[in-house]
C-alpha atoms as a PDB file:
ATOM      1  CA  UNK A   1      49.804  35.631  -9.204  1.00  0.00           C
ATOM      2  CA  UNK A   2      46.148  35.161  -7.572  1.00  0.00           C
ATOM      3  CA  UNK A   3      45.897  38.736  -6.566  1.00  0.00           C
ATOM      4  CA  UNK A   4      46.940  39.312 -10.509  1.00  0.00           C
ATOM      5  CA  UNK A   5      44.310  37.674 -11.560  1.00  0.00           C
ATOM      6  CA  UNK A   6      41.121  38.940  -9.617  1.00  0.00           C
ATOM      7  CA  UNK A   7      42.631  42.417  -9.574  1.00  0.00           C
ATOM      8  CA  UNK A   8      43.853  43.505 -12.919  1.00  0.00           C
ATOM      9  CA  UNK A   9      41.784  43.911 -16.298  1.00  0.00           C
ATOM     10  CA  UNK A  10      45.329  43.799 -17.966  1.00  0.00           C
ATOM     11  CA  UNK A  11      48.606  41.980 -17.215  1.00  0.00           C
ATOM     12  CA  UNK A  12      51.726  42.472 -18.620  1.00  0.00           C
ATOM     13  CA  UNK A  13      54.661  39.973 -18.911  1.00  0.00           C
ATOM     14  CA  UNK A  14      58.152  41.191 -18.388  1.00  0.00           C
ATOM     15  CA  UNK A  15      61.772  38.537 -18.893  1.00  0.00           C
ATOM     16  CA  UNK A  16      64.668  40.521 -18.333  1.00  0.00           C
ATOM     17  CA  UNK A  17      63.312  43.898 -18.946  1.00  0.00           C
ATOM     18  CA  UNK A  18      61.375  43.283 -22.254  1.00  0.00           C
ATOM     19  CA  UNK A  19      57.762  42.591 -22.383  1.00  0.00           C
ATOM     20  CA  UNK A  20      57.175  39.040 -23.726  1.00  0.00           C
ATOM     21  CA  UNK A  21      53.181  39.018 -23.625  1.00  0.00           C
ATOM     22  CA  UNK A  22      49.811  41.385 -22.256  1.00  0.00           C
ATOM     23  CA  UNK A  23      46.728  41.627 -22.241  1.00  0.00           C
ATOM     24  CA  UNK A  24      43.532  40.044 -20.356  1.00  0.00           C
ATOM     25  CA  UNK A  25      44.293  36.976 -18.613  1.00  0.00           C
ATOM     26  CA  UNK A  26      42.065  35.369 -20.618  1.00  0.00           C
ATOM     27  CA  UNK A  27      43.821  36.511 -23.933  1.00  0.00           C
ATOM     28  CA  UNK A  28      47.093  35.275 -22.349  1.00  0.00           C
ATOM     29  CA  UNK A  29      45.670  31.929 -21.318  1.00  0.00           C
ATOM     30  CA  UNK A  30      44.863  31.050 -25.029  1.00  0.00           C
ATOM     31  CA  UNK A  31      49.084  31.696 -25.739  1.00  0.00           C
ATOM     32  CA  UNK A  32      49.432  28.268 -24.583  1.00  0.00           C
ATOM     33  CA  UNK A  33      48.425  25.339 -26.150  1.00  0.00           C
ATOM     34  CA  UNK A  34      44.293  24.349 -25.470  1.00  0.00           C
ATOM     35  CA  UNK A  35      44.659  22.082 -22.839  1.00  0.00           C
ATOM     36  CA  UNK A  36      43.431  21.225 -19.643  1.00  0.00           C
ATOM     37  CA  UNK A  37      45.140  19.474 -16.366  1.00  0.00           C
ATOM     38  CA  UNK A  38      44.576  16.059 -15.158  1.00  0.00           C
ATOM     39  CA  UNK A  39      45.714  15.643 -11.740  1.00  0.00           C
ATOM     40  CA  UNK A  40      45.517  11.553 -10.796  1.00  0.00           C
ATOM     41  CA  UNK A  41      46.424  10.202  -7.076  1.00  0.00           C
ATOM     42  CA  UNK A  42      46.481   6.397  -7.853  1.00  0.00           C
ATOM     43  CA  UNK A  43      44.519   4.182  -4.920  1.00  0.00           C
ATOM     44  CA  UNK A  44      40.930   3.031  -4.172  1.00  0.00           C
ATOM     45  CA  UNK A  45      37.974   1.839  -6.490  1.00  0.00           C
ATOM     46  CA  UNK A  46      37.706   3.558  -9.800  1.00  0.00           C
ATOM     47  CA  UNK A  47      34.099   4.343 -11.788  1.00  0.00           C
ATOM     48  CA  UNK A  48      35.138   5.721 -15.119  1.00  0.00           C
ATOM     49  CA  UNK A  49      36.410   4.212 -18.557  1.00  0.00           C
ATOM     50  CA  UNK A  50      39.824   5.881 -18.355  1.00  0.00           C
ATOM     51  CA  UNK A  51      40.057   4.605 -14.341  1.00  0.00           C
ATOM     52  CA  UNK A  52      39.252   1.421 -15.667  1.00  0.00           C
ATOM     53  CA  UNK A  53      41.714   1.363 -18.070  1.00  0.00           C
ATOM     54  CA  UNK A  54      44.126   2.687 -15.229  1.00  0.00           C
ATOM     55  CA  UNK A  55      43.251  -0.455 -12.971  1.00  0.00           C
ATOM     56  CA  UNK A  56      43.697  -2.815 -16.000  1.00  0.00           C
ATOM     57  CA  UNK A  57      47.065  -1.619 -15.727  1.00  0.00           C
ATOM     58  CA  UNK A  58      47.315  -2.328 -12.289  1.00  0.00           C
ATOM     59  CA  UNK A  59      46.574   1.519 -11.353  1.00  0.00           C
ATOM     60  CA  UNK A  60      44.327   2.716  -8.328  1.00  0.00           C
ATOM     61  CA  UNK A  61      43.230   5.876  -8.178  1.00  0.00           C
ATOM     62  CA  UNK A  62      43.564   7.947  -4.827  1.00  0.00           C
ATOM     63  CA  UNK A  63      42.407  11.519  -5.965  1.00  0.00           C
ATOM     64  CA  UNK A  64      41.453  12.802  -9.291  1.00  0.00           C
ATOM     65  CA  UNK A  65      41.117  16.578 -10.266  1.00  0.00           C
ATOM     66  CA  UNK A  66      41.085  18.632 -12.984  1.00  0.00           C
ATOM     67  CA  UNK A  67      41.783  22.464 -13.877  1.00  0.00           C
ATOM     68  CA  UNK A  68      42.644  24.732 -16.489  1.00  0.00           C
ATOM     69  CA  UNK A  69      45.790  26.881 -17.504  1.00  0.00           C
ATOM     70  CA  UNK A  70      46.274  29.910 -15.105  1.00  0.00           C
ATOM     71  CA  UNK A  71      48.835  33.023 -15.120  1.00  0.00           C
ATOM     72  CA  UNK A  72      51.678  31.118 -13.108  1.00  0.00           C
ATOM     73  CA  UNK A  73      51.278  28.576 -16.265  1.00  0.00           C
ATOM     74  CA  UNK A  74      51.427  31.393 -19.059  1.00  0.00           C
ATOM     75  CA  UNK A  75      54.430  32.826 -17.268  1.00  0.00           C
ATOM     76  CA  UNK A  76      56.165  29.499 -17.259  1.00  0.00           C
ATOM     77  CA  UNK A  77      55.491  29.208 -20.383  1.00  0.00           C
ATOM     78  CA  UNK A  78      57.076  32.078 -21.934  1.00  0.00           C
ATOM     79  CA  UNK A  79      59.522  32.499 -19.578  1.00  0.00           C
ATOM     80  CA  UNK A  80      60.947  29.040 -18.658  1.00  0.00           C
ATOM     81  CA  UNK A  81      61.442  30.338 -15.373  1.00  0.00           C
ATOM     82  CA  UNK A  82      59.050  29.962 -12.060  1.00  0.00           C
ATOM     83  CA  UNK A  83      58.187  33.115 -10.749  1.00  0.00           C
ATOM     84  CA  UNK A  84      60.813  34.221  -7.787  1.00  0.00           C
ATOM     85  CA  UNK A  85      59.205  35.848  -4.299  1.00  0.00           C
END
């Protein structure tokens, strides 16, 4: 799905032989809800109003990241299905 998306100006989304989406991956990514992901490891200090609120809870935060839909997402998405090697 990487190669897909530094390689190709257009993708196209096939589920059992019938194209369910295409386009750029951009115009794909906006199929899905706007969103981004919040990835939280809970352990250590915390610095932010939502890691305080975590460790008010009794939370600590290990490792925090963030990131935004990609084509493995979009496929999920319309699919239901992981994409098989």
């Amino acid at each position: 799905m990487e190669e897909a998306e530094r390689l190709a100006d257009r993708i196209v989304i096939i589920d059992h032989g019938s194209v369910v989406a295409s386009g750029t991956l951009a115009a794909l990514v906006r199929l899905l809800p706007p969103a981004q992901t919040l990835h939280i490891d809970i352990e250590g200090t915390l610095d932010a109003a939502v890691l305080h609120a975590l460790a008010a809870g009794g939370a600590r935060v290990r490792h925090l990241s963030s990131g935004r839909a990609n084509l493995e997402d979009v496929f999920l998405a319309l699919t239901g299905r992981q994409l098989r090697d």
